[in-house]
N, C-alpha and C. Protein backbone atom coordinates (compact mmCIF):
# COMPACT_ATOMS: atom_id res chain seq x y z
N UNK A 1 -4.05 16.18 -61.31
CA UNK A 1 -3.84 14.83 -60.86
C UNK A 1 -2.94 14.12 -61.88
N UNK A 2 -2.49 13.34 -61.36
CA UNK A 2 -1.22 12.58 -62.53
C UNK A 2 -1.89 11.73 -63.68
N UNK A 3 -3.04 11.50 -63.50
CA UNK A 3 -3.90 11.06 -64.76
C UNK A 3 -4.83 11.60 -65.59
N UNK A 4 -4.34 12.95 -65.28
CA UNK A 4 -5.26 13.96 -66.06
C UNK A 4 -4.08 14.24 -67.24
N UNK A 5 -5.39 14.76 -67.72
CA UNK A 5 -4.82 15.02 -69.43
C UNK A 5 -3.75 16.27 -69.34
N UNK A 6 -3.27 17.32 -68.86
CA UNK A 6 -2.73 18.27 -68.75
C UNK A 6 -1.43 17.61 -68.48
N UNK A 7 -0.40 18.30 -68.91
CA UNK A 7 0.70 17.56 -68.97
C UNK A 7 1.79 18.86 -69.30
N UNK A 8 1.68 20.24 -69.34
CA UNK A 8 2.38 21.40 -69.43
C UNK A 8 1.27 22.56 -69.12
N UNK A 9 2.33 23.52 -69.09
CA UNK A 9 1.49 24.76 -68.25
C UNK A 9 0.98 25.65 -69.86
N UNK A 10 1.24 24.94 -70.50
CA UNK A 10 0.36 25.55 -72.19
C UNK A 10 -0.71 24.67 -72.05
N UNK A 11 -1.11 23.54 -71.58
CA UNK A 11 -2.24 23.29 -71.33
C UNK A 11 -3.79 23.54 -70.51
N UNK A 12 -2.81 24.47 -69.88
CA UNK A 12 -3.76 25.11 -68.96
C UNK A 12 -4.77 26.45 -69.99
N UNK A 13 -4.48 26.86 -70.78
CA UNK A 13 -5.12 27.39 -71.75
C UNK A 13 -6.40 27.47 -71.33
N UNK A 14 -7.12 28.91 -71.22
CA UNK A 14 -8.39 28.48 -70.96
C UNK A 14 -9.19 27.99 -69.90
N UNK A 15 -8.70 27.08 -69.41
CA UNK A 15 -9.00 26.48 -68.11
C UNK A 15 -9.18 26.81 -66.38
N UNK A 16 -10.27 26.30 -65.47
CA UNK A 16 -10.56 26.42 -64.67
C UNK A 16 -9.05 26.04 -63.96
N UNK A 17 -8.45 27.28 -62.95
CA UNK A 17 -6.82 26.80 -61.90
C UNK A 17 -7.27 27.28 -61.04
N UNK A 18 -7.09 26.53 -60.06
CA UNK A 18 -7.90 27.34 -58.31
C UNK A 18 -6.45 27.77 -57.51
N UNK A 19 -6.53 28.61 -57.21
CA UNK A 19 -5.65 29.26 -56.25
C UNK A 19 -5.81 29.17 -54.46
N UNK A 20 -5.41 29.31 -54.01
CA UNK A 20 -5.57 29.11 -52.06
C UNK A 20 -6.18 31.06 -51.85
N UNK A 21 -5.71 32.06 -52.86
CA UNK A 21 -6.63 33.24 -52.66
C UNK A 21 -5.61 34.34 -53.50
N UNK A 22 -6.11 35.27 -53.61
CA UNK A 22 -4.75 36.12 -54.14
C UNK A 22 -3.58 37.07 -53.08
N UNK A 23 -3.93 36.44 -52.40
CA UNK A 23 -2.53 37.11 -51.19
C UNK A 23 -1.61 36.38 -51.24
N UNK A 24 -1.77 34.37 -51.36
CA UNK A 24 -0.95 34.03 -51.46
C UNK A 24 0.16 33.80 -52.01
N UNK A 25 1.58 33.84 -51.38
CA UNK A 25 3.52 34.43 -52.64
C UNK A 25 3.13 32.72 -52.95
N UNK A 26 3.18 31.79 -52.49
CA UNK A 26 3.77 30.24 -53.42
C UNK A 26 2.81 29.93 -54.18
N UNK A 27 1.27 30.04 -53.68
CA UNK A 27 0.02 29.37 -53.97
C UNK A 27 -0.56 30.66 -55.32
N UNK A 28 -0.25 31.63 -55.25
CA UNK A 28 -0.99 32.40 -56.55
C UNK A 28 0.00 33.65 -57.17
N UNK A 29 1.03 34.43 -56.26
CA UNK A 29 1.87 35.08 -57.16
C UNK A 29 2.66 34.61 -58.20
N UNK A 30 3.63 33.16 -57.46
CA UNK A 30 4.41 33.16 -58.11
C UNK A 30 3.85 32.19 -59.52
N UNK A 31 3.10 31.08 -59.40
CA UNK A 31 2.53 30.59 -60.52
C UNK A 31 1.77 31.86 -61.80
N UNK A 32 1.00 32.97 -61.22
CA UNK A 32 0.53 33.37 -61.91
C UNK A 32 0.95 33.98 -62.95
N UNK A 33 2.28 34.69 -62.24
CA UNK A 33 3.33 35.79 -62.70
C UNK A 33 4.14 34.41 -63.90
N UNK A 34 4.21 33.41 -63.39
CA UNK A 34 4.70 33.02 -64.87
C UNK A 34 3.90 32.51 -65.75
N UNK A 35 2.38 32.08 -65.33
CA UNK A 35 1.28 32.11 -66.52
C UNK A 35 1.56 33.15 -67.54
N UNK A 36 1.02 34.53 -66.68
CA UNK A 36 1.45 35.65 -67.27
C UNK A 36 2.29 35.75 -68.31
N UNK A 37 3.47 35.76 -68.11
CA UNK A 37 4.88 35.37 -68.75
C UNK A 37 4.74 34.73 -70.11
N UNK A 38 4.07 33.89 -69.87
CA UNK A 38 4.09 33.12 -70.81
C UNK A 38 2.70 32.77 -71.42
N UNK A 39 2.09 34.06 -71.32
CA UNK A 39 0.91 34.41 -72.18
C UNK A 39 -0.69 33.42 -71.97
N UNK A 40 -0.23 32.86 -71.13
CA UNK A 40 -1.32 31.61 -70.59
C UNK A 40 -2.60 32.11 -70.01
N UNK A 41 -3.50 31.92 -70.66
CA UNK A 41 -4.56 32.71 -69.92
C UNK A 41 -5.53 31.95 -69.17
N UNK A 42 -5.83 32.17 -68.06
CA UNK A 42 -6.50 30.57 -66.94
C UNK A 42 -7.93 31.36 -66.55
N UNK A 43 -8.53 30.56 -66.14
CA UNK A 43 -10.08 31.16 -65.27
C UNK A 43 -9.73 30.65 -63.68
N UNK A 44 -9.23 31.59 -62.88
CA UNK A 44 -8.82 31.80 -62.08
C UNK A 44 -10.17 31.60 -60.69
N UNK A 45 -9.97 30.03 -60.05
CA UNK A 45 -11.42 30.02 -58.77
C UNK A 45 -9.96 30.36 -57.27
N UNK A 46 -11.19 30.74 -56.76
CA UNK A 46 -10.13 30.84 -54.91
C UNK A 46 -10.47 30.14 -53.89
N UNK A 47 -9.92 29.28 -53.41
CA UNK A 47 -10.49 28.70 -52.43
C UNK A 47 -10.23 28.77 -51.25
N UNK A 48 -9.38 29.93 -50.51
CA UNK A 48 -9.63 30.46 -49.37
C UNK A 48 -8.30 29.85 -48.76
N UNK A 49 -7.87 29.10 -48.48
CA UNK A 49 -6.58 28.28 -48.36
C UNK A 49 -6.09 27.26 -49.47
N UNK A 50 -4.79 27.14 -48.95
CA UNK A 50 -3.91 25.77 -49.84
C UNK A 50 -4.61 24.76 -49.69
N UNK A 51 -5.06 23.86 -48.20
CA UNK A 51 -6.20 22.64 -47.89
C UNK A 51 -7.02 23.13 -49.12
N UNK A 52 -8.09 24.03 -49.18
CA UNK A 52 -9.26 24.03 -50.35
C UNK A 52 -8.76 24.02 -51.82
N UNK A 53 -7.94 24.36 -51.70
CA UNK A 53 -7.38 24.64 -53.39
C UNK A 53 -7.18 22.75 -53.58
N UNK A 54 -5.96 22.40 -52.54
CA UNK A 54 -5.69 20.61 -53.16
C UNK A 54 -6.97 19.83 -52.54
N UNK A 55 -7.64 20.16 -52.16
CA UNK A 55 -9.21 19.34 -52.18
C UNK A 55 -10.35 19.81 -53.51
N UNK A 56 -10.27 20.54 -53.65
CA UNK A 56 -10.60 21.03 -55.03
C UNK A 56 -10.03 19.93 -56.39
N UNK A 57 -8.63 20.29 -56.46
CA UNK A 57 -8.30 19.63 -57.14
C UNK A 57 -8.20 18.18 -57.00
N UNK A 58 -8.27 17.67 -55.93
CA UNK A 58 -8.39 16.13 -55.22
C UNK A 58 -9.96 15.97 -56.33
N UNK A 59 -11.00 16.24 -55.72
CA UNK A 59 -12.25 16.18 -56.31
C UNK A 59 -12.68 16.37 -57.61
N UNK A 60 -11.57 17.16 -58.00
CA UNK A 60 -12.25 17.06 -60.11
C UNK A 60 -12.29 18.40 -60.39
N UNK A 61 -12.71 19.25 -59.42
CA UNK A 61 -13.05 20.76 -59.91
C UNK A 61 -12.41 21.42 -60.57
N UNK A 62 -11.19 21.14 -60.84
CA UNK A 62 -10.18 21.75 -61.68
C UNK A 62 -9.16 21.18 -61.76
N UNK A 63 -8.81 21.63 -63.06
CA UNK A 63 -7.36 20.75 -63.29
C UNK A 63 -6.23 20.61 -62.89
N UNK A 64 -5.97 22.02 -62.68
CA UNK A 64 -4.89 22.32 -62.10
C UNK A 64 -5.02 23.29 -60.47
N UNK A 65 -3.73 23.67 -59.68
CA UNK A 65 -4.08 23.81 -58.23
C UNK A 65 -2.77 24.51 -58.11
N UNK A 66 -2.54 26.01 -57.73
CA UNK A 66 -1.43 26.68 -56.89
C UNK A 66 -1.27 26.46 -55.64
N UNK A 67 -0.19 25.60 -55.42
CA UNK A 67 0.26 25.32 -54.11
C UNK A 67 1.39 25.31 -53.71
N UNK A 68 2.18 25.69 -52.49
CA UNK A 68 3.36 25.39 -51.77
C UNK A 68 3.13 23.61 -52.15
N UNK A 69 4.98 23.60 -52.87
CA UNK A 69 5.45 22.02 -53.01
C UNK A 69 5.43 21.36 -51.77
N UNK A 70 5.73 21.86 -50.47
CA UNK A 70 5.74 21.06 -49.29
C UNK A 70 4.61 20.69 -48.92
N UNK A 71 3.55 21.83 -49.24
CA UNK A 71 2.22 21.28 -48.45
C UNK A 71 1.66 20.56 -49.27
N UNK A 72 1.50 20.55 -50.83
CA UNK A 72 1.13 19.75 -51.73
C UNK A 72 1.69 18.47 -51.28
N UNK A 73 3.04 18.43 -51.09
CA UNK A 73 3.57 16.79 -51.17
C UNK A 73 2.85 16.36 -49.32
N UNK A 74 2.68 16.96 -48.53
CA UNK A 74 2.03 16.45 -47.42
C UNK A 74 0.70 15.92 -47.64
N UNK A 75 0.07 16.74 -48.33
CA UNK A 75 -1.66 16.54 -48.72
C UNK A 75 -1.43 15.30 -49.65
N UNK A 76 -0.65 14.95 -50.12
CA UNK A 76 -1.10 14.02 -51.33
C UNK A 76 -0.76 12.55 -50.50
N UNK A 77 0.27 12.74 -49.99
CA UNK A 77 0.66 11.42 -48.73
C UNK A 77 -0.17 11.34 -47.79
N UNK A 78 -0.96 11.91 -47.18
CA UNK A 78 -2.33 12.01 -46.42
C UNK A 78 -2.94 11.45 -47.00
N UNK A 79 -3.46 12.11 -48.31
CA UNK A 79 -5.03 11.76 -49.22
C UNK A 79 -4.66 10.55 -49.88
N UNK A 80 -3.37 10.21 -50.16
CA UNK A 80 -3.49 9.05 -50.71
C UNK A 80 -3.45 9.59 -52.66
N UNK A 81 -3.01 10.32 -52.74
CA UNK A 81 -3.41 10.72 -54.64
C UNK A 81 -1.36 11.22 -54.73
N UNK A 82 -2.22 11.23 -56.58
CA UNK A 82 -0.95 10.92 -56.66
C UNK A 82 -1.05 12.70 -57.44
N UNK A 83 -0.29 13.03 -58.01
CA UNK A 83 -0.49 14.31 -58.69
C UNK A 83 0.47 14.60 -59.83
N UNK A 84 0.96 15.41 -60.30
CA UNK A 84 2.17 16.01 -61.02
C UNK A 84 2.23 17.35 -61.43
N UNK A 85 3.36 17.85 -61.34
CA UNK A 85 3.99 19.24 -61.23
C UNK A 85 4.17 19.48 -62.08
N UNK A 86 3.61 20.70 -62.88
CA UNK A 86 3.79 21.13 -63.74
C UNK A 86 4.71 22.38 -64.01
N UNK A 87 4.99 22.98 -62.81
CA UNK A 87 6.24 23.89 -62.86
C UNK A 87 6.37 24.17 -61.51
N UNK A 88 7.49 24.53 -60.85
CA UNK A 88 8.12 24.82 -59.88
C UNK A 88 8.94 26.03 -59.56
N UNK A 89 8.38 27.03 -58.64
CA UNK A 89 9.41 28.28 -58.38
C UNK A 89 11.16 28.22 -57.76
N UNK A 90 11.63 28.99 -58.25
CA UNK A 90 13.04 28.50 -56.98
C UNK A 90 12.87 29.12 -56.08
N UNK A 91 13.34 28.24 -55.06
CA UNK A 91 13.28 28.62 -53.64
C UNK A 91 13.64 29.72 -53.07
N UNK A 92 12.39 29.86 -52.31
CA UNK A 92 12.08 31.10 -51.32
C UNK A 92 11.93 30.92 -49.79
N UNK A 93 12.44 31.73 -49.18
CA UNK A 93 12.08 31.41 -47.79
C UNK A 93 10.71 31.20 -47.78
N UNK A 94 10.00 30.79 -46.26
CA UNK A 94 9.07 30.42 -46.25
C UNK A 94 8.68 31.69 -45.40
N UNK A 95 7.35 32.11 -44.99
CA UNK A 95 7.29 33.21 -44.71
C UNK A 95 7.58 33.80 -43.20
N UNK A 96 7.86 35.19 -43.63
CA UNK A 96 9.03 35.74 -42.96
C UNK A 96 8.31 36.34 -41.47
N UNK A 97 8.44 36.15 -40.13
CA UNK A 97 7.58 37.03 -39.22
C UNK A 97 8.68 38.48 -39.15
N UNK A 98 7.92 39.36 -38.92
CA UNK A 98 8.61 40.68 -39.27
C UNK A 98 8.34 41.59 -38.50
N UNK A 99 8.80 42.41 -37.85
CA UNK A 99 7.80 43.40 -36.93
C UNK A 99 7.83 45.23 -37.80
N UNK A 100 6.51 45.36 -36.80
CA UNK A 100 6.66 46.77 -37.73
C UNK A 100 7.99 48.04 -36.51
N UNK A 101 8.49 48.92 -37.27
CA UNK A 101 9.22 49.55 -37.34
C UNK A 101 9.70 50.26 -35.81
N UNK A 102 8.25 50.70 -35.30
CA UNK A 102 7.87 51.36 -33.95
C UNK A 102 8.02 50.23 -32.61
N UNK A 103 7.87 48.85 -33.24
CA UNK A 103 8.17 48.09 -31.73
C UNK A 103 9.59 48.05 -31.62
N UNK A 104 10.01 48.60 -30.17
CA UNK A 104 11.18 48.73 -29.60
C UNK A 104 11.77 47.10 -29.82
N UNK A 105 13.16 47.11 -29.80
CA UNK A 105 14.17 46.27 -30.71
C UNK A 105 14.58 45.37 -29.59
N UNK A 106 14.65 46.10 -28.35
CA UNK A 106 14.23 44.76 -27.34
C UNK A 106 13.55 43.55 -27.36
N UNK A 107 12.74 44.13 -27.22
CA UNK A 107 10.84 43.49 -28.04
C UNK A 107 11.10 42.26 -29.09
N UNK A 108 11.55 42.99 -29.85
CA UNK A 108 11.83 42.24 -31.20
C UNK A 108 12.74 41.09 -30.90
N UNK A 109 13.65 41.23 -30.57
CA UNK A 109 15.03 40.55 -29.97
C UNK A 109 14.04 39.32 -29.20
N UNK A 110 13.22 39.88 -28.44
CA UNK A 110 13.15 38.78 -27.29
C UNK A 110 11.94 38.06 -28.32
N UNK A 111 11.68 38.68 -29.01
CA UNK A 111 9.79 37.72 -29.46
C UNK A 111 11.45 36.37 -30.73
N UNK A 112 11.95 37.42 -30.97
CA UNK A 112 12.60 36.54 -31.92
C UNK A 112 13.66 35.40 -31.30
N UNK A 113 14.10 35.43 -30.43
CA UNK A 113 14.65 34.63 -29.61
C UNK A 113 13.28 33.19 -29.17
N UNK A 114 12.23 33.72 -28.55
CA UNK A 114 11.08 32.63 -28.32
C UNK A 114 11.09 31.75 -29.61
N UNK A 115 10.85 32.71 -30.71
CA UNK A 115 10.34 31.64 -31.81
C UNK A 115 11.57 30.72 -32.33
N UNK A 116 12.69 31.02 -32.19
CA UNK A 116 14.04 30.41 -32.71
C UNK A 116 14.11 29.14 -31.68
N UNK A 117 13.61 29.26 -30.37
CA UNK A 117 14.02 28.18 -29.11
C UNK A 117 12.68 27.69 -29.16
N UNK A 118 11.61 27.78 -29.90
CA UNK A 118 10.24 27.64 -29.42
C UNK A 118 10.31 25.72 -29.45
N UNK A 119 11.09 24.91 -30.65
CA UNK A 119 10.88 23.53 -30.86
C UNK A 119 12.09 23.15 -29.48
N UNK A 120 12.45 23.58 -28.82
CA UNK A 120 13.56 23.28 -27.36
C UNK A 120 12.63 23.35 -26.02
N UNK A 121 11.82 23.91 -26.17
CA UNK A 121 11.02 24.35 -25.00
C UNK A 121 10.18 23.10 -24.58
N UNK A 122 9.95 22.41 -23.77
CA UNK A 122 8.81 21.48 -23.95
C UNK A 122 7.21 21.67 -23.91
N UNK A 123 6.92 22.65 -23.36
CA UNK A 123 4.96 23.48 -24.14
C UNK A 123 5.28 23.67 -25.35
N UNK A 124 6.60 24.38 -26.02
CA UNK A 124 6.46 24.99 -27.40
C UNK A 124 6.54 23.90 -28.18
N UNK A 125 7.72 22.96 -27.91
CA UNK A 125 7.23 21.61 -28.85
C UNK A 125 6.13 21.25 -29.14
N UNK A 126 5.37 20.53 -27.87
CA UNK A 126 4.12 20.56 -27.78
C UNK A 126 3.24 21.11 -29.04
N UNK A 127 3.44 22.33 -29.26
CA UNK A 127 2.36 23.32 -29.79
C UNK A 127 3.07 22.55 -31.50
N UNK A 128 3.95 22.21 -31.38
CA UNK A 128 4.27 22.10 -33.12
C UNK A 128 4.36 20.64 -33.41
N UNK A 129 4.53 20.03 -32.33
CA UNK A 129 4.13 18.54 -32.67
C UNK A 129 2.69 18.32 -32.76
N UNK A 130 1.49 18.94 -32.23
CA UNK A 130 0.37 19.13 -32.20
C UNK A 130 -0.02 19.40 -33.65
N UNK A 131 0.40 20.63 -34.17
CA UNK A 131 -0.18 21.40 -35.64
C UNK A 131 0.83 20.32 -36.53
N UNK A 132 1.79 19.64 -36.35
CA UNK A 132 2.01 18.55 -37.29
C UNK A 132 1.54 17.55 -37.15
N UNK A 133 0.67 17.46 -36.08
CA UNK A 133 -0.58 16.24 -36.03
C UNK A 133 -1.26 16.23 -37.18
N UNK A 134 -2.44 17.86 -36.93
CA UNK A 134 -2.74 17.70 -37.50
C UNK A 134 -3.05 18.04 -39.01
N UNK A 135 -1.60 18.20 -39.85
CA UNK A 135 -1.82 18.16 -41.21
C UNK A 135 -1.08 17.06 -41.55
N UNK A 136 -0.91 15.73 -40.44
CA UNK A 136 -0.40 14.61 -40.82
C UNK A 136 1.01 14.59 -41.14
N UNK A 137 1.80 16.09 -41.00
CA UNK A 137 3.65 15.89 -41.01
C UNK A 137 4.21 15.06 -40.75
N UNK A 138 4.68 14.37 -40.68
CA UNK A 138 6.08 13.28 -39.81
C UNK A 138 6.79 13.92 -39.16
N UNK A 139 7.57 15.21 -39.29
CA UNK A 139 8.46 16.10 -38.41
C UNK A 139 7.86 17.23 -38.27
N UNK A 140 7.50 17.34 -36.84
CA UNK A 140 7.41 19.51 -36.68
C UNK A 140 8.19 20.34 -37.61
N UNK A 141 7.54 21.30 -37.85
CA UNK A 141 8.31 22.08 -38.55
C UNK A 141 9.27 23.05 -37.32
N UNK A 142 9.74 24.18 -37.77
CA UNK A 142 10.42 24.71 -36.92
C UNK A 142 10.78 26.17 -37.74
N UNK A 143 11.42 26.87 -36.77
CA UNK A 143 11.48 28.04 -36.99
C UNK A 143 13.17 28.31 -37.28
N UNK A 144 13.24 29.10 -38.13
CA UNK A 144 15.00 29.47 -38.50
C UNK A 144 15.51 30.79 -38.34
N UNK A 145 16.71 31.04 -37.91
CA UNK A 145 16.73 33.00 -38.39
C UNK A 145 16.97 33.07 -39.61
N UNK A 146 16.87 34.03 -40.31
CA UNK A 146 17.10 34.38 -41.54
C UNK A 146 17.70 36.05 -41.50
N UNK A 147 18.66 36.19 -42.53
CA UNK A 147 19.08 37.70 -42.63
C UNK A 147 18.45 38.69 -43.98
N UNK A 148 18.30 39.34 -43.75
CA UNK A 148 17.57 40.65 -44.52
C UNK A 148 17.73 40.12 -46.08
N UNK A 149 18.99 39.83 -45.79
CA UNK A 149 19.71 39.54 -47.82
C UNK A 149 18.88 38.35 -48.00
N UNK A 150 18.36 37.30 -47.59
CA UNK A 150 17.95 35.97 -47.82
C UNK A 150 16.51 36.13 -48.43
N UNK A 151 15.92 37.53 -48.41
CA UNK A 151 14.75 37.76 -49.15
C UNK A 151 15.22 38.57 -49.99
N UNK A 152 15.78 38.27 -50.89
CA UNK A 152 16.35 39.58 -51.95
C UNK A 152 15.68 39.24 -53.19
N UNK A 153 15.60 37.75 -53.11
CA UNK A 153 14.81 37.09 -54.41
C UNK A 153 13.52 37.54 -54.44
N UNK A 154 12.81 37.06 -53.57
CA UNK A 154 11.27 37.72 -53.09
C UNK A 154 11.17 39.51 -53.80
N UNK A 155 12.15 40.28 -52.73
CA UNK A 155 11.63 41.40 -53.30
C UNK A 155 12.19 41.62 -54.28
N UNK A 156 13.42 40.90 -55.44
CA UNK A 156 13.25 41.02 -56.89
C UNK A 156 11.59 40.47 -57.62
N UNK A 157 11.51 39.87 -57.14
CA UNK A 157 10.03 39.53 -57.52
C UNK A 157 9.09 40.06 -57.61
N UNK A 158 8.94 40.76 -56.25
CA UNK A 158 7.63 41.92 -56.54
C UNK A 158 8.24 43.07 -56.68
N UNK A 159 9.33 43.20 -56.92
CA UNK A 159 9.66 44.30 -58.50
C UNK A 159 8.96 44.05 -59.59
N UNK A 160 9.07 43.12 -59.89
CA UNK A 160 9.19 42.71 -61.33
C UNK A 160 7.90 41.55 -61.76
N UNK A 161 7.25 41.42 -60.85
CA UNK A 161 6.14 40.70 -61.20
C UNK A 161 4.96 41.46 -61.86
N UNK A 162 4.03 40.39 -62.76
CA UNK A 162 3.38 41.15 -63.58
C UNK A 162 1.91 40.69 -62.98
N UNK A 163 1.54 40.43 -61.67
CA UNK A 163 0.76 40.18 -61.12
C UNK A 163 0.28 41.22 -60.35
N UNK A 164 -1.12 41.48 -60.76
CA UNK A 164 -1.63 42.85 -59.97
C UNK A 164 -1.88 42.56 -58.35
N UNK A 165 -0.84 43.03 -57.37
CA UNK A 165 -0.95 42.93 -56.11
C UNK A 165 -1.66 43.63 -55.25
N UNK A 166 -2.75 43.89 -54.71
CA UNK A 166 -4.04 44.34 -54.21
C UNK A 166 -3.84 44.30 -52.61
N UNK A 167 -3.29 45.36 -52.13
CA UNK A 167 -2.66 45.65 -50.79
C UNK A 167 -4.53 45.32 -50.06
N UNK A 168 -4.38 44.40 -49.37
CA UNK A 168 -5.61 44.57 -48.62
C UNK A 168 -5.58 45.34 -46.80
């Protein structure tokens, strides 16, 4: 919270940091991997999603909170709190829908075509003006194409991350 005593990620020393779970790339790889980095050693709680992690930290339970900057800055304009950032990843796509290998490319083509036209459609709007109800958005989000190269950062990352990744 912005009136808490923590004020750098060397302060976290020691300390209770809640994560949204360990699967999550914004909310627990990429913060951790630069704890890591930089020798920081945290007592690591999970709270099952990003919502539990910044209600957690809304409430006192910990000092600090791994979260996507977008959904953090939505939750805090909702809740009304104020917070501060103590470090920030560079930007990554947001996550990628992908199909596995064996679904015919037709398939693929057409599921990927729906989701690209899905905010044009008037049910599919619907469905995203709805889920930006309710986490209180101002604008639907929406869906983008992206090309293969545009995750290159990502998978430099889990090259090179020092975060033990636990294929579930």
């Amino acid at each position: 919270m912005k009136d808490a005593p923590i004020h750098s990620l060397a302060d976290l020393e020691g300390k209770e940091v809640v994560f949204p779970h360990t699967a999550a790339f914004y909310g627990y790889h990429l913060p951790m991997d630069v704890l890591l980095r930089k020798g920081i050693q945290v007592k690591p709680l999970f709270a099952g999603n990003q919502e539990g992690a910044m209600t957690q930290l809304k409430a006192g339970r910990t000092v600090a909170a791994g979260v996507n900057a977008d959904v953090m800055r939505a939750f805090a304009k909702r809740e009304n709190i104020a917070y501060r950032v103590l470090w920030s990843a560079e930007k990554f796509l947001s996550l990628a829908l992908s199909a596995h290998p064996s679904v015919p490319a037709e398939k693929v083509k057409a599921v990927r075509e729906a989701f690209l036209r899905i905010a044009d459609d008037p049910e599919g709007a619907k469905v995203l003006e709805s889920s930006a109800a309710v986490i209180k958005q101002a604008a639907p989000l929406r869906f983008i194409g992206a090309k293969d190269k545009d995750f290159d950062n990502m998978r430099r990352f889990y090259r090179t991350t020092l975060v033990k990744i636990e294929l579930q």
